[in-house]
Protein backbone atom coordinates (compact mmCIF):
# COMPACT_ATOMS: atom_id res chain seq x y z
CA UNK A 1 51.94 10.17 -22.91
CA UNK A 2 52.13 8.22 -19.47
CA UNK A 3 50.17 11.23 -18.12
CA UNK A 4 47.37 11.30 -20.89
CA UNK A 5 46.97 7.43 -20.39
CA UNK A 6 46.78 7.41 -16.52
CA UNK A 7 44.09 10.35 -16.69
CA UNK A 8 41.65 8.30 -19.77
CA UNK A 9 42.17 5.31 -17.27
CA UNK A 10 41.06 7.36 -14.72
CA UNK A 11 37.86 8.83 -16.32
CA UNK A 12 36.60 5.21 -17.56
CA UNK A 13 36.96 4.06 -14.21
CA UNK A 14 34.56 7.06 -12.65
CA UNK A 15 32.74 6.69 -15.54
CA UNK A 16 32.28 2.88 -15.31
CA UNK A 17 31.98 3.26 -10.84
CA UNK A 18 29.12 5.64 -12.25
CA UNK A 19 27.49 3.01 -14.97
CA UNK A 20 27.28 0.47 -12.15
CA UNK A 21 25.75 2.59 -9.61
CA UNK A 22 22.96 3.72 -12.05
CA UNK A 23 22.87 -0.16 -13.03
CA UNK A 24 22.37 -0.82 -9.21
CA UNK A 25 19.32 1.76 -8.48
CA UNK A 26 17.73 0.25 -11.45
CA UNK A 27 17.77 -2.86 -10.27
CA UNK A 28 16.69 -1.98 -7.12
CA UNK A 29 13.51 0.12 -8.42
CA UNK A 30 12.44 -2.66 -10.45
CA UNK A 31 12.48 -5.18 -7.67
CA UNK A 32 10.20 -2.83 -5.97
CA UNK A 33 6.39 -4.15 -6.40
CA UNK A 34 4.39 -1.36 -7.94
CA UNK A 35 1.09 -1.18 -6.15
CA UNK A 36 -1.83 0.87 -5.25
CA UNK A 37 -4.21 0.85 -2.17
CA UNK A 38 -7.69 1.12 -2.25
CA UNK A 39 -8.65 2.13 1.87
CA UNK A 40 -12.34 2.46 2.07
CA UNK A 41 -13.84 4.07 5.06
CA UNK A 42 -17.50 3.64 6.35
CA UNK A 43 -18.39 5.03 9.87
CA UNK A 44 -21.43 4.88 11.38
CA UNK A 45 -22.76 3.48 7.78
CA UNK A 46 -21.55 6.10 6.12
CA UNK A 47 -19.42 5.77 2.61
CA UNK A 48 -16.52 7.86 3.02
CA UNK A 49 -16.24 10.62 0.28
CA UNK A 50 -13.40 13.24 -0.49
CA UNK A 51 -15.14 16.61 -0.01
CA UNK A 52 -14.69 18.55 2.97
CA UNK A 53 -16.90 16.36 5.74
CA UNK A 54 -15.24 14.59 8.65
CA UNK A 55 -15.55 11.19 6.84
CA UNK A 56 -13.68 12.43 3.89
CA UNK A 57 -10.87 13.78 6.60
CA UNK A 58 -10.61 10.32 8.45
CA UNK A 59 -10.62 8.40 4.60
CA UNK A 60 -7.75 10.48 3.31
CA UNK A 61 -5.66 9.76 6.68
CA UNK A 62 -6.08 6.12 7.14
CA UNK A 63 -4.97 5.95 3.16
CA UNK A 64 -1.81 8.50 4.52
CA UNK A 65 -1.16 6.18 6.99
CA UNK A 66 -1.13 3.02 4.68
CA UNK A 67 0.85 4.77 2.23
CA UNK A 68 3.90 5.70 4.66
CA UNK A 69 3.96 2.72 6.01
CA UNK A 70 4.80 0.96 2.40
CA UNK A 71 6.72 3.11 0.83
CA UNK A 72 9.18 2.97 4.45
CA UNK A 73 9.54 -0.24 3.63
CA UNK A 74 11.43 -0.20 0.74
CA UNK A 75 9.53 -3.31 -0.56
CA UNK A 76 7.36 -1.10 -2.94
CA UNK A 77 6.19 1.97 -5.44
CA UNK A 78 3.33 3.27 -3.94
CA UNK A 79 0.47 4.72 -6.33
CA UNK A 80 -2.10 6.63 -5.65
CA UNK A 81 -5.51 5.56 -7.75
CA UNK A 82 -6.99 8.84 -6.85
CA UNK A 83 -3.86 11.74 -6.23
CA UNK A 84 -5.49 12.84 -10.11
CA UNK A 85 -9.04 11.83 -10.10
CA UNK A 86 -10.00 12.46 -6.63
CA UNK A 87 -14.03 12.95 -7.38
CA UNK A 88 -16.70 11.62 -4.66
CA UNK A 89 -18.18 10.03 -7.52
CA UNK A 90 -15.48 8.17 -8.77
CA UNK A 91 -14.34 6.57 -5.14
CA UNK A 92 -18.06 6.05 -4.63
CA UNK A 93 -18.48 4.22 -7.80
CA UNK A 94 -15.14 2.16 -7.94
CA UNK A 95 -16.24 1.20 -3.51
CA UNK A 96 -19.45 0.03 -4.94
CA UNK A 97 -17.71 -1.92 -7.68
CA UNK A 98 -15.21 -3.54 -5.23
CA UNK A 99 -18.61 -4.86 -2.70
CA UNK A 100 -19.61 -6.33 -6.25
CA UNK A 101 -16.37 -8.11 -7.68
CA UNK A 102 -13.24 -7.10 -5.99
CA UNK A 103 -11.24 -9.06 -7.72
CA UNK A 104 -12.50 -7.52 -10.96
CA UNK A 105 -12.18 -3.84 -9.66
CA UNK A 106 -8.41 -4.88 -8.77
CA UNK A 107 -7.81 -6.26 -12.05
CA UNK A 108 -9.07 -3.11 -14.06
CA UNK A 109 -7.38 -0.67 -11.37
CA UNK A 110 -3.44 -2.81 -12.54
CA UNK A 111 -4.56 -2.41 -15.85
CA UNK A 112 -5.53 1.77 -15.34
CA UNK A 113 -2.57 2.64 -13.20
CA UNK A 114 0.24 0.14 -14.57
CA UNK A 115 1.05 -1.38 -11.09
CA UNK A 116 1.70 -5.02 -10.42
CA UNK A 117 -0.91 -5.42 -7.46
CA UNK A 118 -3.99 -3.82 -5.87
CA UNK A 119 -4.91 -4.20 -2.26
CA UNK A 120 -7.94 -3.13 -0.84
CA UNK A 121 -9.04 -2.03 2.60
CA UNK A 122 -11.99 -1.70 4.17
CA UNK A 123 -12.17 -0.35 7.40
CA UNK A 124 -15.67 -0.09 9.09
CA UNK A 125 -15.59 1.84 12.19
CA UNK A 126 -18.65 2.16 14.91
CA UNK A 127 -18.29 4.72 17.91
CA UNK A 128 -20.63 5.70 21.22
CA UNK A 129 -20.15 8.06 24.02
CA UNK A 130 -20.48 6.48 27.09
CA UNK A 131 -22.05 8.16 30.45
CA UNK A 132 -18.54 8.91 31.97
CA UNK A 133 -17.70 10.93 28.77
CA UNK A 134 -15.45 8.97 26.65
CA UNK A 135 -15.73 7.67 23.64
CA UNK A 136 -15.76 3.80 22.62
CA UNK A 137 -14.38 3.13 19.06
CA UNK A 138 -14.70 -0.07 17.59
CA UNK A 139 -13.51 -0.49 13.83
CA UNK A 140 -13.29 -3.52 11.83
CA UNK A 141 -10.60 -3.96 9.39
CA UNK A 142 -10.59 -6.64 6.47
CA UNK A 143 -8.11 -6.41 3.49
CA UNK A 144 -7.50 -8.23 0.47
CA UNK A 145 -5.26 -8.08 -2.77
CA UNK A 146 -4.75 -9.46 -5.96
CA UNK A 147 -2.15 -9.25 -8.43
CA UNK A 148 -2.35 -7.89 -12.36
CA UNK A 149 -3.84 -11.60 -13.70
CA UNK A 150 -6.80 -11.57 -10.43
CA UNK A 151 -4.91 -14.00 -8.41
CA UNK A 152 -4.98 -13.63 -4.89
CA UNK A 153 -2.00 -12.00 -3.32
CA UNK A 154 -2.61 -14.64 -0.08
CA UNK A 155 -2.11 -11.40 2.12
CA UNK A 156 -5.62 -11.32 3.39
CA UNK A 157 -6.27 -9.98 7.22
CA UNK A 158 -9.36 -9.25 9.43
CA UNK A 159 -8.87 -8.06 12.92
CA UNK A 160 -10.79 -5.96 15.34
CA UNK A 161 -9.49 -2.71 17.44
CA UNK A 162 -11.19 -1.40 20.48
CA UNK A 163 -10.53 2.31 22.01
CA UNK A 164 -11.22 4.75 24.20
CA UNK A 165 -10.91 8.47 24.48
CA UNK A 166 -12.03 11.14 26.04
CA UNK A 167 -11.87 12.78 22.40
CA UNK A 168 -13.45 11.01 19.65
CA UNK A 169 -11.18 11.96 16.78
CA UNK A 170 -8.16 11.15 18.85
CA UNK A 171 -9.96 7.61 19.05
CA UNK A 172 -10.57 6.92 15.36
CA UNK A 173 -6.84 8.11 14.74
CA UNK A 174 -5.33 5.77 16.81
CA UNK A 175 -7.55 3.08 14.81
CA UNK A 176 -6.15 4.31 11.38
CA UNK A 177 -3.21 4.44 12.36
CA UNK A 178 -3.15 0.88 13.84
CA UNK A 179 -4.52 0.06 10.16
CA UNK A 180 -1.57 1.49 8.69
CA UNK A 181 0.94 -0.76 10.76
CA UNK A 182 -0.89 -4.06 10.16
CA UNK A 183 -1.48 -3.11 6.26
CA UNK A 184 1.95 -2.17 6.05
CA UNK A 185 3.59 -5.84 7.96
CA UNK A 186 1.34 -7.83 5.88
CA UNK A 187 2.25 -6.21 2.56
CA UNK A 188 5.41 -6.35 3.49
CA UNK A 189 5.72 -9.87 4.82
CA UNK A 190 3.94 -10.97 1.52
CA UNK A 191 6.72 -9.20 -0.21
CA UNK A 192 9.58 -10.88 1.37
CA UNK A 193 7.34 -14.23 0.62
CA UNK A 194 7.17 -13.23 -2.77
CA UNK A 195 11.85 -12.67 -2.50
CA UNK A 196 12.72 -15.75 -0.69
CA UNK A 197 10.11 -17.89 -3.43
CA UNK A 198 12.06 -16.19 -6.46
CA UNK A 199 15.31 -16.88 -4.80
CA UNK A 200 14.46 -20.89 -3.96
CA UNK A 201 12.99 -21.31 -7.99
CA UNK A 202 16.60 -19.18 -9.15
CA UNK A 203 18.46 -21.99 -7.02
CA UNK A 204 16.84 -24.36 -7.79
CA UNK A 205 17.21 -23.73 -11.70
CA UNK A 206 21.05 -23.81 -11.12
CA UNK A 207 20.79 -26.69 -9.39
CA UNK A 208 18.97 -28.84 -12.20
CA UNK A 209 21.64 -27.30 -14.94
């Protein structure tokens, strides 16, 4: 009887170490922001597209890069608005959308793909050869976001990047790249903003009880 006791004891306490753990993850996937990045590339005034050019290899990259960088955080569920629908029509339509109202287009795009924020990058990148053979890259990043109601994440960055190679793709990746890092801090520093805010209101409601 002892026996029969001590081994039921023994299962609820797996099962309940179990319960927990599952409790735990949950908790933790839920405190994850669920958002998706909208990286637009234009070089040398061109719209970047998904199809097979150069353009469409240096969009789908930069949005790589991004996308590793926030998901290694740990600070978020990274979606991908066009994984399904990856048409040059519909990226050209929603970037022309996003010049318009971007604050609309993020809006809608929470709404579509059920994530809590939107963050959009635009990365404009110029490049020359010079007479001693390399390449000059100069890109322009400026990125914005807004969260499910259209109110401004406060994550906003511009900054410049300058380099030079002696091959011009090696250039541009070192730029997109260099995008994904500073996308990936700022989200991430907005996201431990967003923590140490919901931690201050939770002590401070215990406080006033």
């Amino acid at each position: 009887m002892k026996m029969r006791i001590g081994r039921k004891m023994k299962w609820i306490t797996v099962l309940t170490s179990l319960m927990i753990l599952a409790g735990a993850f949950s908790a933790q996937a839920q405190l994850k922001t669920r958002i998706a990045v909208l990286p637009f590339y234009v070089e040398q005034g061109r719209n970047a597209d998904t199809g097979a050019s150069n353009v469409g290899l240096h969009y789908r990259r930069m949005s790589g890069f991004i996308e590793n960088k926030l998901v290694s955080s740990g600070h978020f569920q990274v979606i991908d608005p066009f994984a399904k629908d990856s048409s040059e029509r519909e990226l050209n339509r929603v970037m022309q959308r996003a010049r318009e109202d971007s604050m609309l287009v993020s809006r809608n795009m929470c709404a579509r793909f059920a994530v809590d924020a939107v963050y959009i990058v635009w990365l404009t990148v110029q490049s020359r050869r010079t007479a001693d053979g390399y390449y000059k890259v100069s890109a322009i990043l400026d990125g914005k976001g807004y969260d499910s109601a259209g109110r401004s994440l406060g994550a906003n960055v511009l900054k410049t990047f300058k380099v030079s190679k002696r091959d011009r793709d090696e250039a541009i990746a070192i730029v997109e790249k260099e995008v994904g890092d500073v996308v990936g801090r700022t989200l991430t520093d907005w996201s431990d903003r967003q923590a140490s805010h919901q931690v201050a209101r939770a002590g401070s409601g215990k406080a006033g009880q």
